[in-house]
C-alpha atoms as a PDB file:
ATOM      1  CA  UNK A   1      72.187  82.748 129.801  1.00  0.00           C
ATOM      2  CA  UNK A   2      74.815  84.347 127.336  1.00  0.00           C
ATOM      3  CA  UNK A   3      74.070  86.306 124.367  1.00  0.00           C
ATOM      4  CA  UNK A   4      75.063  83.218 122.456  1.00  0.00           C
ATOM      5  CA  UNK A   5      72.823  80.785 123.448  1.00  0.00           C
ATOM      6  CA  UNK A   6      69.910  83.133 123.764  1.00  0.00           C
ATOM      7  CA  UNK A   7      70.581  84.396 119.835  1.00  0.00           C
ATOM      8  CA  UNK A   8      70.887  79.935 118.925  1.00  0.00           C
ATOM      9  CA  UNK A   9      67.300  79.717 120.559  1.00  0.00           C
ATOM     10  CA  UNK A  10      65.791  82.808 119.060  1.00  0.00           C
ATOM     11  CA  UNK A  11      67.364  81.663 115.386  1.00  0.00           C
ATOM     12  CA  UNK A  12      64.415  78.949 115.980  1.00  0.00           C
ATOM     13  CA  UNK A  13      61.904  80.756 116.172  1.00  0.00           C
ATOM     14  CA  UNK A  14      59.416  81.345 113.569  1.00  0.00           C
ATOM     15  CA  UNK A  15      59.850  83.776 111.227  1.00  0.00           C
ATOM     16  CA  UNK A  16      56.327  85.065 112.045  1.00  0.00           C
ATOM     17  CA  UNK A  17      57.117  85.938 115.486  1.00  0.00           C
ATOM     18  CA  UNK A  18      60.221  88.360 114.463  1.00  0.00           C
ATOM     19  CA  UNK A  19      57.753  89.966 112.371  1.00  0.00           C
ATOM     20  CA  UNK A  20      55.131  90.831 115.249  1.00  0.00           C
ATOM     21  CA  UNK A  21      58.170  92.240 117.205  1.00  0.00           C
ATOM     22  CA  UNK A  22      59.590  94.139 114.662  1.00  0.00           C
ATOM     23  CA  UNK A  23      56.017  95.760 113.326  1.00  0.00           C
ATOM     24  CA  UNK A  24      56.270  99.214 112.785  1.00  0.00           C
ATOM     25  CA  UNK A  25      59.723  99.179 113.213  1.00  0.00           C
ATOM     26  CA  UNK A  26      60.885  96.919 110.053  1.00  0.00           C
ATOM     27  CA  UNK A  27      64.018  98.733 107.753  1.00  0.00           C
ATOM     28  CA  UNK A  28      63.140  99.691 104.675  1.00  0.00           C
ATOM     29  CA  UNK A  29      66.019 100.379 102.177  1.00  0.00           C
ATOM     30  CA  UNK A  30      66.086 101.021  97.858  1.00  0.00           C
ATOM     31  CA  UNK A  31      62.821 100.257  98.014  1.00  0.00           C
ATOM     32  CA  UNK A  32      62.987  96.874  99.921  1.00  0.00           C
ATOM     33  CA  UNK A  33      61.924  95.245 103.359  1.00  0.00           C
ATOM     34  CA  UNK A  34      64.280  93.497 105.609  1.00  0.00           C
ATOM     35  CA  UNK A  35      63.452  90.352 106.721  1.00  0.00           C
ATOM     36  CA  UNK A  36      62.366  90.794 110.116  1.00  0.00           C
ATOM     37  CA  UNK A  37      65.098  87.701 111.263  1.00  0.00           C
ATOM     38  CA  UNK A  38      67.755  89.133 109.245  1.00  0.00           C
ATOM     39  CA  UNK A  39      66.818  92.390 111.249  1.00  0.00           C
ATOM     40  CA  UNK A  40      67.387  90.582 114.645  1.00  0.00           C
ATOM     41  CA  UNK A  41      70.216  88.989 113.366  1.00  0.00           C
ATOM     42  CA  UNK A  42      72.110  92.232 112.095  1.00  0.00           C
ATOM     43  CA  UNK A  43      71.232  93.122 116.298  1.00  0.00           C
ATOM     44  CA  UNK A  44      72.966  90.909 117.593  1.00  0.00           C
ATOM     45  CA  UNK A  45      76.090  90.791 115.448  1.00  0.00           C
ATOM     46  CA  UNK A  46      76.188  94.728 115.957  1.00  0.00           C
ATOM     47  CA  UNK A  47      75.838  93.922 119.960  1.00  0.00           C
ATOM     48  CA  UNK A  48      78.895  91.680 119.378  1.00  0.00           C
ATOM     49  CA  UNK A  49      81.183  93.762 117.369  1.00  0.00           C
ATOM     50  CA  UNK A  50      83.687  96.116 118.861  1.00  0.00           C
ATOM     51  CA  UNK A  51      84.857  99.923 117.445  1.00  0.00           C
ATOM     52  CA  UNK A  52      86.496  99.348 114.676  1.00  0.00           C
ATOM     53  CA  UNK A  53      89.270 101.943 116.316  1.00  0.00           C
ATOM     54  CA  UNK A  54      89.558  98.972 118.583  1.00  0.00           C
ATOM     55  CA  UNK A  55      89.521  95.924 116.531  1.00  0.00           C
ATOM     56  CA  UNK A  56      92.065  93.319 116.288  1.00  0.00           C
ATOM     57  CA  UNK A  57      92.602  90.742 113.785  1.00  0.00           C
ATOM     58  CA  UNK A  58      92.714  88.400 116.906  1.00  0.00           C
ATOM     59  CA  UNK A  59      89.152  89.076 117.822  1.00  0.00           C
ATOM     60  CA  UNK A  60      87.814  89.334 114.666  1.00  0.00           C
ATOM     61  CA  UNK A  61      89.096  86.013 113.800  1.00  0.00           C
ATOM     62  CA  UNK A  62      87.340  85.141 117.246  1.00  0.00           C
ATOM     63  CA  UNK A  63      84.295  86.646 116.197  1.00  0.00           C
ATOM     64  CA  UNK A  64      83.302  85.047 113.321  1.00  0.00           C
ATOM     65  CA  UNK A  65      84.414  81.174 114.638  1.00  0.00           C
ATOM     66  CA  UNK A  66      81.784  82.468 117.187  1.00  0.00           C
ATOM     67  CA  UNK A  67      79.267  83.772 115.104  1.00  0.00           C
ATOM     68  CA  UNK A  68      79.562  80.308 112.792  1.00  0.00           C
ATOM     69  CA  UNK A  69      78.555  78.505 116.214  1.00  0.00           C
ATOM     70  CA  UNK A  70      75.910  80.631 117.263  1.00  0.00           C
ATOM     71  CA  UNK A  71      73.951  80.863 113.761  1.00  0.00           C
ATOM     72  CA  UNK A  72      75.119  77.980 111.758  1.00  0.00           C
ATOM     73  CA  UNK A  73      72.285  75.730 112.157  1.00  0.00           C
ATOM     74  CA  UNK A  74      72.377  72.098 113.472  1.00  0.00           C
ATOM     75  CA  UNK A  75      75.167  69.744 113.174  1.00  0.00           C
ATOM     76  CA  UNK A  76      74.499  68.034 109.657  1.00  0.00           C
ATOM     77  CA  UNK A  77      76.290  64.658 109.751  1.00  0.00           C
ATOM     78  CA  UNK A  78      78.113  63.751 106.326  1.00  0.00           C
ATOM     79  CA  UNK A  79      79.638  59.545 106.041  1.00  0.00           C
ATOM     80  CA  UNK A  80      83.049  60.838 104.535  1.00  0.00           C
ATOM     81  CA  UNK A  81      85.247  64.390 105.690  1.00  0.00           C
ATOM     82  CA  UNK A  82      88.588  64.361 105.536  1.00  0.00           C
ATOM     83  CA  UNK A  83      91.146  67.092 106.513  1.00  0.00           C
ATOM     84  CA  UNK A  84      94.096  67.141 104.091  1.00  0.00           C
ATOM     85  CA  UNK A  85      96.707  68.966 102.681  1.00  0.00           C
ATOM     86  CA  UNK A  86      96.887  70.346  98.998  1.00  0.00           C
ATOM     87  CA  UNK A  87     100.905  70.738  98.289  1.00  0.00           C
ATOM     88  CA  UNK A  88     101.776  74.065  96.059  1.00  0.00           C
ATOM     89  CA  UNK A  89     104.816  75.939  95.468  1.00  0.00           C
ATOM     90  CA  UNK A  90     103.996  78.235  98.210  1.00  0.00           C
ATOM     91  CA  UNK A  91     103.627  75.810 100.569  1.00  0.00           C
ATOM     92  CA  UNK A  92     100.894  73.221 102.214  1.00  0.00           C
ATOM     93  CA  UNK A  93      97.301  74.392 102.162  1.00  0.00           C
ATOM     94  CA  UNK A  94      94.887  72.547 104.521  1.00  0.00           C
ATOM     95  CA  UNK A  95      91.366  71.418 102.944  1.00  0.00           C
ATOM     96  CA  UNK A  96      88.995  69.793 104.031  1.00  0.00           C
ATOM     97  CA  UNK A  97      86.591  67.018 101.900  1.00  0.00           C
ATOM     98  CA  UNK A  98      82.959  66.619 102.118  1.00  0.00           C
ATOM     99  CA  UNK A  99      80.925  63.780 100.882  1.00  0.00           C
ATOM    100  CA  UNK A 100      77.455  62.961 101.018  1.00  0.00           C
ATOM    101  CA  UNK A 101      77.981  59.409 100.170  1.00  0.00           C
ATOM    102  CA  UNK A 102      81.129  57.152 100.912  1.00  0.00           C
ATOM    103  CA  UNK A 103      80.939  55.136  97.882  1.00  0.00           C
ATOM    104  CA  UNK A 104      83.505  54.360  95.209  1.00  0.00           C
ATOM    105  CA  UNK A 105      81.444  56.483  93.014  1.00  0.00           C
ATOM    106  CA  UNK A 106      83.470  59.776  91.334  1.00  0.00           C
ATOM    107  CA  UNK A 107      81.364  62.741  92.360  1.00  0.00           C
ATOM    108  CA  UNK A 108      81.131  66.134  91.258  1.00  0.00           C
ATOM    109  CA  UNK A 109      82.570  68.933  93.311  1.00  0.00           C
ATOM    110  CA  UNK A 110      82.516  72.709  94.595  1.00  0.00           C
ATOM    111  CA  UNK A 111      85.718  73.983  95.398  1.00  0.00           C
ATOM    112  CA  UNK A 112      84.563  76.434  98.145  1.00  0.00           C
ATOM    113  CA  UNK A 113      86.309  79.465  99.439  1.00  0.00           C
ATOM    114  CA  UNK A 114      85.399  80.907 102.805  1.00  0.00           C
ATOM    115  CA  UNK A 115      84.413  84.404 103.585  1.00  0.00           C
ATOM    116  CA  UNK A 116      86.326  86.561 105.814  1.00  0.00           C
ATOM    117  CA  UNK A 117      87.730  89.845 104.638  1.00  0.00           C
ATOM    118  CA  UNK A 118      90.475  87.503 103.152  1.00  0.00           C
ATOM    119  CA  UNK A 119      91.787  88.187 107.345  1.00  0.00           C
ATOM    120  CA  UNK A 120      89.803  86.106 109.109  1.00  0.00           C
ATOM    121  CA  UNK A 121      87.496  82.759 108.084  1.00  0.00           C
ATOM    122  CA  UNK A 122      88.412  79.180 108.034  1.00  0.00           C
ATOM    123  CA  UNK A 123      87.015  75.238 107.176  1.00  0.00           C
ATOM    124  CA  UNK A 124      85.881  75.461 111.008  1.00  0.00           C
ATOM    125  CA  UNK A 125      83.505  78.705 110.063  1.00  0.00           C
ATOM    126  CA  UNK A 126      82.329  77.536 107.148  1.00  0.00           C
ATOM    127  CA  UNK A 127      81.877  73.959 108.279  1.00  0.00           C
ATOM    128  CA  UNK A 128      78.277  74.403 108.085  1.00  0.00           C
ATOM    129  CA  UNK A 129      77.119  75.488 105.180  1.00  0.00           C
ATOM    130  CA  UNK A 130      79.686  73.571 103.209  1.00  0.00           C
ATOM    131  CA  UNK A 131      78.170  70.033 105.096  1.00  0.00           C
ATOM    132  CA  UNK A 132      74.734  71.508 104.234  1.00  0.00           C
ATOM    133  CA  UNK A 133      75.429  71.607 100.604  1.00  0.00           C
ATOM    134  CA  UNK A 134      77.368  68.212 100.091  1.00  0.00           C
ATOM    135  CA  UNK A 135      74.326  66.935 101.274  1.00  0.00           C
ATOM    136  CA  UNK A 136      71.907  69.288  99.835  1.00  0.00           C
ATOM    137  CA  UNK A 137      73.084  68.688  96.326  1.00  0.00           C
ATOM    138  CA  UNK A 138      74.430  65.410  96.435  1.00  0.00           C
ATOM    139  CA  UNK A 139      78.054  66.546  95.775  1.00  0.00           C
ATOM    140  CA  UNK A 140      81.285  66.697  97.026  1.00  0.00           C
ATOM    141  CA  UNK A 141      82.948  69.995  98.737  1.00  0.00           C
ATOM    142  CA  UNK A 142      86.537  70.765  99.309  1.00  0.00           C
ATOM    143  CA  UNK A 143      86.617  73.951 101.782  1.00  0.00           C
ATOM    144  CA  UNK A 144      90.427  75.600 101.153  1.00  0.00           C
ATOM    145  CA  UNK A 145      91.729  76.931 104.345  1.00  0.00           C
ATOM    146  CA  UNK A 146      93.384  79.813 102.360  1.00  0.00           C
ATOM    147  CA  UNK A 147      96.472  81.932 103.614  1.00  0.00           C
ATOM    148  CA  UNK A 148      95.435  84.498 105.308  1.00  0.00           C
ATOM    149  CA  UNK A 149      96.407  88.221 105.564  1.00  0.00           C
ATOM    150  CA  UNK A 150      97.849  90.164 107.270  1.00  0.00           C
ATOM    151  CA  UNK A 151     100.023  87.553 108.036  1.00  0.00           C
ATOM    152  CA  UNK A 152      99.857  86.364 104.489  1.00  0.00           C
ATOM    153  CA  UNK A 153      98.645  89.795 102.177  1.00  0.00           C
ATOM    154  CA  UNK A 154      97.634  89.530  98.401  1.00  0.00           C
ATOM    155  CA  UNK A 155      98.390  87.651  96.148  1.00  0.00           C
ATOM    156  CA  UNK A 156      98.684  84.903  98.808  1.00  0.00           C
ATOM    157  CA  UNK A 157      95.434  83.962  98.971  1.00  0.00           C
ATOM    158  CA  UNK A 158      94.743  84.502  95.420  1.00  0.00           C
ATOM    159  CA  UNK A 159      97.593  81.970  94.486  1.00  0.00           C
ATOM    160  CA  UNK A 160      96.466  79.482  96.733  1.00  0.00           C
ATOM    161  CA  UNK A 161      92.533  79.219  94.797  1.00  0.00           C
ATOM    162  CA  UNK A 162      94.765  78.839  91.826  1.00  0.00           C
ATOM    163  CA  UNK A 163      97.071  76.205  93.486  1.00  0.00           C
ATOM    164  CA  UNK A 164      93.985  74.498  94.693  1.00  0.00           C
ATOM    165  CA  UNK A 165      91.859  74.372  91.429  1.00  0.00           C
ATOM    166  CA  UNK A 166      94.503  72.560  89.585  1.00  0.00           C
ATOM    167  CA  UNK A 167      95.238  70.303  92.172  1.00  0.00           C
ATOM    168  CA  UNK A 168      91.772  69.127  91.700  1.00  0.00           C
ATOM    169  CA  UNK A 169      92.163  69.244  88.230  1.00  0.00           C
ATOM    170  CA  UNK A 170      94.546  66.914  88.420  1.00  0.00           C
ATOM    171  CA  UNK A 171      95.028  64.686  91.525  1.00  0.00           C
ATOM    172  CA  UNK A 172      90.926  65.282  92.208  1.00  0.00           C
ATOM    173  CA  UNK A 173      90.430  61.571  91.027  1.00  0.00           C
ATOM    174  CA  UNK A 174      92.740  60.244  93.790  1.00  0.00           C
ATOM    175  CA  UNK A 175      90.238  61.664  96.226  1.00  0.00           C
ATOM    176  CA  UNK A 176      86.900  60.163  94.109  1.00  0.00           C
ATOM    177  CA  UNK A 177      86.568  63.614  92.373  1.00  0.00           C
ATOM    178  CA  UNK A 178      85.179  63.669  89.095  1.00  0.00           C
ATOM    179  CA  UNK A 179      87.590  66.432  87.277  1.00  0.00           C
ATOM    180  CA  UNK A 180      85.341  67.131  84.718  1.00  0.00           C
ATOM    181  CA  UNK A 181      83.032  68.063  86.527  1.00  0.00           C
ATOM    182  CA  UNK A 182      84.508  71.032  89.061  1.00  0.00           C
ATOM    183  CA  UNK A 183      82.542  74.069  90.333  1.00  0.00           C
ATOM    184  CA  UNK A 184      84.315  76.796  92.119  1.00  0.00           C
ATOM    185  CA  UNK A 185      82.702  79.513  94.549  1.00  0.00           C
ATOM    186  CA  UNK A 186      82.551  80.911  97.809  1.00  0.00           C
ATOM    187  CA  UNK A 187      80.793  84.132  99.685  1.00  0.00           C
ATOM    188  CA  UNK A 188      82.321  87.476  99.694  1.00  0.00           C
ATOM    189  CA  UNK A 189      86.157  87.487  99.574  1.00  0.00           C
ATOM    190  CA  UNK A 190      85.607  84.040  99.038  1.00  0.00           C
ATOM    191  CA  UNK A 191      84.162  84.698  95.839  1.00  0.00           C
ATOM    192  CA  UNK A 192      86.500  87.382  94.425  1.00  0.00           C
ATOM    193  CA  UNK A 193      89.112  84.551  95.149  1.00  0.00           C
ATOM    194  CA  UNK A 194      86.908  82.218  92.939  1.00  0.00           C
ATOM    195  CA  UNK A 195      86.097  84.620  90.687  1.00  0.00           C
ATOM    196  CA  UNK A 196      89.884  85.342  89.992  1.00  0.00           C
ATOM    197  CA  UNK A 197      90.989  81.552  89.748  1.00  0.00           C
ATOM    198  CA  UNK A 198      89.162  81.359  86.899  1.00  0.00           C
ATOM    199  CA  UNK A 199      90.726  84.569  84.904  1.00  0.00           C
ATOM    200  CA  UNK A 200      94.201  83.198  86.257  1.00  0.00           C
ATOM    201  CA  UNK A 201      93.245  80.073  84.545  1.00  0.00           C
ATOM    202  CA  UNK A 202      92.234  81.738  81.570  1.00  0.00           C
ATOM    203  CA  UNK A 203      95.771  83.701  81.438  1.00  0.00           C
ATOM    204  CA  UNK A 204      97.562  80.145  81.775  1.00  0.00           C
ATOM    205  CA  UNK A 205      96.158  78.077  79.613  1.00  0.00           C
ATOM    206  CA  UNK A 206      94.345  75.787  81.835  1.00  0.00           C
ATOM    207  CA  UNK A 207      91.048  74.519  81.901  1.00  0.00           C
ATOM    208  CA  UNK A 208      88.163  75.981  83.460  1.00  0.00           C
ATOM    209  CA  UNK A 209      85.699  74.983  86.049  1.00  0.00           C
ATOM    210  CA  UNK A 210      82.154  73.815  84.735  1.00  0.00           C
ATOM    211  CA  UNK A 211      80.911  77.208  86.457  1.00  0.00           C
ATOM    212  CA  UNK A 212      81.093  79.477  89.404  1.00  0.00           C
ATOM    213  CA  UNK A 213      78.963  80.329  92.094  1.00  0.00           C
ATOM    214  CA  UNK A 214      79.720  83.623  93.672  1.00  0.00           C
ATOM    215  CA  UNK A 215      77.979  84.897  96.789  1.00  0.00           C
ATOM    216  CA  UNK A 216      77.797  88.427  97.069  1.00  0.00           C
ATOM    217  CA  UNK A 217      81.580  88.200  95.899  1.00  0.00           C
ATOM    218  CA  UNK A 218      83.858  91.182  96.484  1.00  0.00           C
ATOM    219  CA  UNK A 219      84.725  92.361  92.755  1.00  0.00           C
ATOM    220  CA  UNK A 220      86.100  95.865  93.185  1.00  0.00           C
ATOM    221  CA  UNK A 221      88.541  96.855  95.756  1.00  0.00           C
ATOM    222  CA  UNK A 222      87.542 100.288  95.260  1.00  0.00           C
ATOM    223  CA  UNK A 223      84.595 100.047  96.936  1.00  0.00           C
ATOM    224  CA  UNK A 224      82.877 102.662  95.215  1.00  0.00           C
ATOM    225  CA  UNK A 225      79.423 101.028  93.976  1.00  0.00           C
ATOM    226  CA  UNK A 226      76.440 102.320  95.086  1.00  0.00           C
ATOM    227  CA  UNK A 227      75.630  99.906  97.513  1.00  0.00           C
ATOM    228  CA  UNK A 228      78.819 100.226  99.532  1.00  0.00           C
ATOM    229  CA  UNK A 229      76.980 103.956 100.766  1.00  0.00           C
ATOM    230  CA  UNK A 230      73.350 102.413 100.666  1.00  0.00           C
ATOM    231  CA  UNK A 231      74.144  99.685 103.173  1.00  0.00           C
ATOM    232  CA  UNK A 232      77.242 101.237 104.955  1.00  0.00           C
ATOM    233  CA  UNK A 233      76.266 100.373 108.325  1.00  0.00           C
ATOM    234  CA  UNK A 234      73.564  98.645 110.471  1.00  0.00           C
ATOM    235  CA  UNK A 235      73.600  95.081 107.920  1.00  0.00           C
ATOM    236  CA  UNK A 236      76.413  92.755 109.438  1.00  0.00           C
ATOM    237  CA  UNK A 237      79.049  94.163 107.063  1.00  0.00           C
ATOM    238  CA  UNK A 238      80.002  98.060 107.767  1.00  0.00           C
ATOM    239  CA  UNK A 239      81.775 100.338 105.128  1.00  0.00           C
ATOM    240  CA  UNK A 240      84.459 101.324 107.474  1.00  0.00           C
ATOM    241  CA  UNK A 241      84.860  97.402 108.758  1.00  0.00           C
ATOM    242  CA  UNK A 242      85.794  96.721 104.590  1.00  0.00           C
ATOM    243  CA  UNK A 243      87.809  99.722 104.497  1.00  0.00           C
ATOM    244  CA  UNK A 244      89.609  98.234 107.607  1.00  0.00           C
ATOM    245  CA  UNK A 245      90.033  94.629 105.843  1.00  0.00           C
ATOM    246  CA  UNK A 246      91.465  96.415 102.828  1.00  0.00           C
ATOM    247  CA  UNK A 247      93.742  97.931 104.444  1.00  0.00           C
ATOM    248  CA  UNK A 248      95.180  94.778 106.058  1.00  0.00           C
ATOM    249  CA  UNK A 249      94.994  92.433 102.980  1.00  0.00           C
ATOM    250  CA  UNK A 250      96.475  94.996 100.084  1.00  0.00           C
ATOM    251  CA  UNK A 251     100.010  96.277 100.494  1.00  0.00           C
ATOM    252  CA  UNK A 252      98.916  99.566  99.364  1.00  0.00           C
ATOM    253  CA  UNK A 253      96.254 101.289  97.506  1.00  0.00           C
ATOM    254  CA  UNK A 254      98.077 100.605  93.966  1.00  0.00           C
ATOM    255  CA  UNK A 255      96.602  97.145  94.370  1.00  0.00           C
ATOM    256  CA  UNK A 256      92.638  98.362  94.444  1.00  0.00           C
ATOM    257  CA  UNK A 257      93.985  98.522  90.710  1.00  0.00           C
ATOM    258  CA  UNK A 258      95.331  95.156  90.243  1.00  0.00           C
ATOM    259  CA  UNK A 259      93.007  92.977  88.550  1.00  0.00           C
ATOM    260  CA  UNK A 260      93.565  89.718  91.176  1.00  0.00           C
ATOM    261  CA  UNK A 261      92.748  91.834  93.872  1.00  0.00           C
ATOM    262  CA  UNK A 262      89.509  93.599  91.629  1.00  0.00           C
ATOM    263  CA  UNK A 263      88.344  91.170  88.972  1.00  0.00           C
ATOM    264  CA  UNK A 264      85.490  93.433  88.189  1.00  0.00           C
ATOM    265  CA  UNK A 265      88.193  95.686  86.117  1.00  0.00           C
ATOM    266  CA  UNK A 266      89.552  92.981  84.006  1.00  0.00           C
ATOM    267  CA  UNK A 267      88.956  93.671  80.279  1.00  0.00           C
ATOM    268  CA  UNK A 268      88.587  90.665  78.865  1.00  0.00           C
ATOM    269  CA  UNK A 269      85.322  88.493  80.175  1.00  0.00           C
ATOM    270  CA  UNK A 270      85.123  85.511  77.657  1.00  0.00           C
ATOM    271  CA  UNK A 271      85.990  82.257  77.927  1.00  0.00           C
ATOM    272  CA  UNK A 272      85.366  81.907  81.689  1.00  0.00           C
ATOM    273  CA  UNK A 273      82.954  79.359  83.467  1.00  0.00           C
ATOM    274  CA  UNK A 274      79.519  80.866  83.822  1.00  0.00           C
ATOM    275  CA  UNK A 275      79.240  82.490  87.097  1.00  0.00           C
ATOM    276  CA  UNK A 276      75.656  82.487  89.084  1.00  0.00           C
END
């Protein structure tokens, strides 16, 4: 059996049991326990990862469409998706559309940004979770398939979350989209990339989304918080694996400055959709 089937049928069992083979032996960090699944699970993505000395952008792109398999939870069936393309004036950007219902109704949506590193990630990684919410919540979900770097480095990806939030703004209704009522979020860089839609929307003029939900978003390009030491190896995410994304999305280290690429150090805060 490979390591990727055997981690899918451990993911099922009980939490209980991960705590029986982790006792004595649980991490303990600021004060805090790790969940003994999370534990396993930071195992077996450390098994999988290579040296960072020799990474590729080919296998970590590999990695994670692998990793989305292997612990993304069961298929959850939606009545409506729908790949499409969002035009801009950079070019097409593929999206896909999620909806729990297929109903002439106008629903409410989250335009979701995958994680990734802003390198790797796609609508086929994030598949998942953003099926698991449409029907969770009873919305829609449009997953951007963002340019990616280094192919693509900032501000590509940063002007395509613009591009795509006002092409729901305004063409949403063509695809049953209520406009007034858009969320925007995603995890990690796919929050900064939320995060700084908004402030770009701020900066032009154009509305903003009802709110945004940002999962432990990457806000600071420095990457000097304390937590970026505290949890610098051994919990999926390494220091010197962000250091090494960093380094292939920015064009040099005068960006950590740039407030697209670190919307922590923008000045100005109000006006912006309330972030959770």
């Amino acid at each position: 059996m490979d390591q990727e089937k055997l981690a899918k049928i451990l993911c099922k069992i009980p939490t209980g049991i991960f705590n029986l083979l982790y006792v004595g032996r649980r991490i303990k960090k600021d004060g805090q326990l790790l969940n003994a699944k999370a534990q396993f699970l930071c195992a077996v993505v450390d098994k999988q990862s290579v040296s960072i000395e020799t990474e590729t952008v080919e296998n970590a792109r590999e990695q994670i469409e692998k990793l989305a398999g292997t612990l993304g939870g069961d298929y959850v069936p939606l009545p409506y998706v729908e790949d499409f393309i969002i035009p801009s004036e950079n070019g097409p950007i593929p999206a896909r559309l999620y909806k729990p219902t297929d109903t002439g109704e106008k629903l409410p949506v989250l335009l979701g940004f995958h994680g990734g590193g802003f390198i790797r990630g796609s609508v086929n990684s994030h598949d998942g979770l953003f099926r698991r919410l449409a029907k969770m919540w009873n919305f829609a979900v449009i997953s951007v398939d963002y340019r990616l770097a280094p192919e693509h480095k900032f501000p590509a990806a940063v002007d395509d979350a613009y591009s795509a939030l006002r092409w729901v703004q305004e063409f949403g209704a063509q695809k049953g989209l209520d406009a007034q009522k858009i969320a925007i979020g995603g995890d990690s860089s796919g929050g900064n990339l939320a995060a700084v839609a908004c402030h770009d929307a701020k900066k032009n003029g154009t509305p903003q989304p009802v709110m945004q939900v940002l999962i432990y978003p990457t806000t600071d390009s420095h990457f000097t918080a304390n937590s970026h030491k505290l949890f610098s190896s051994g919990f999926f995410l390494t220091e010197e694996r962000m250091h090494w994304y960093r380094e292939h999305y920015l064009n040099s280290p005068l960006d950590r400055d740039n407030p697209r690429a670190s919307p922590l150090s923008e000045e100005d805060f109000s006006d912006l959709a309330p972030a959770s």
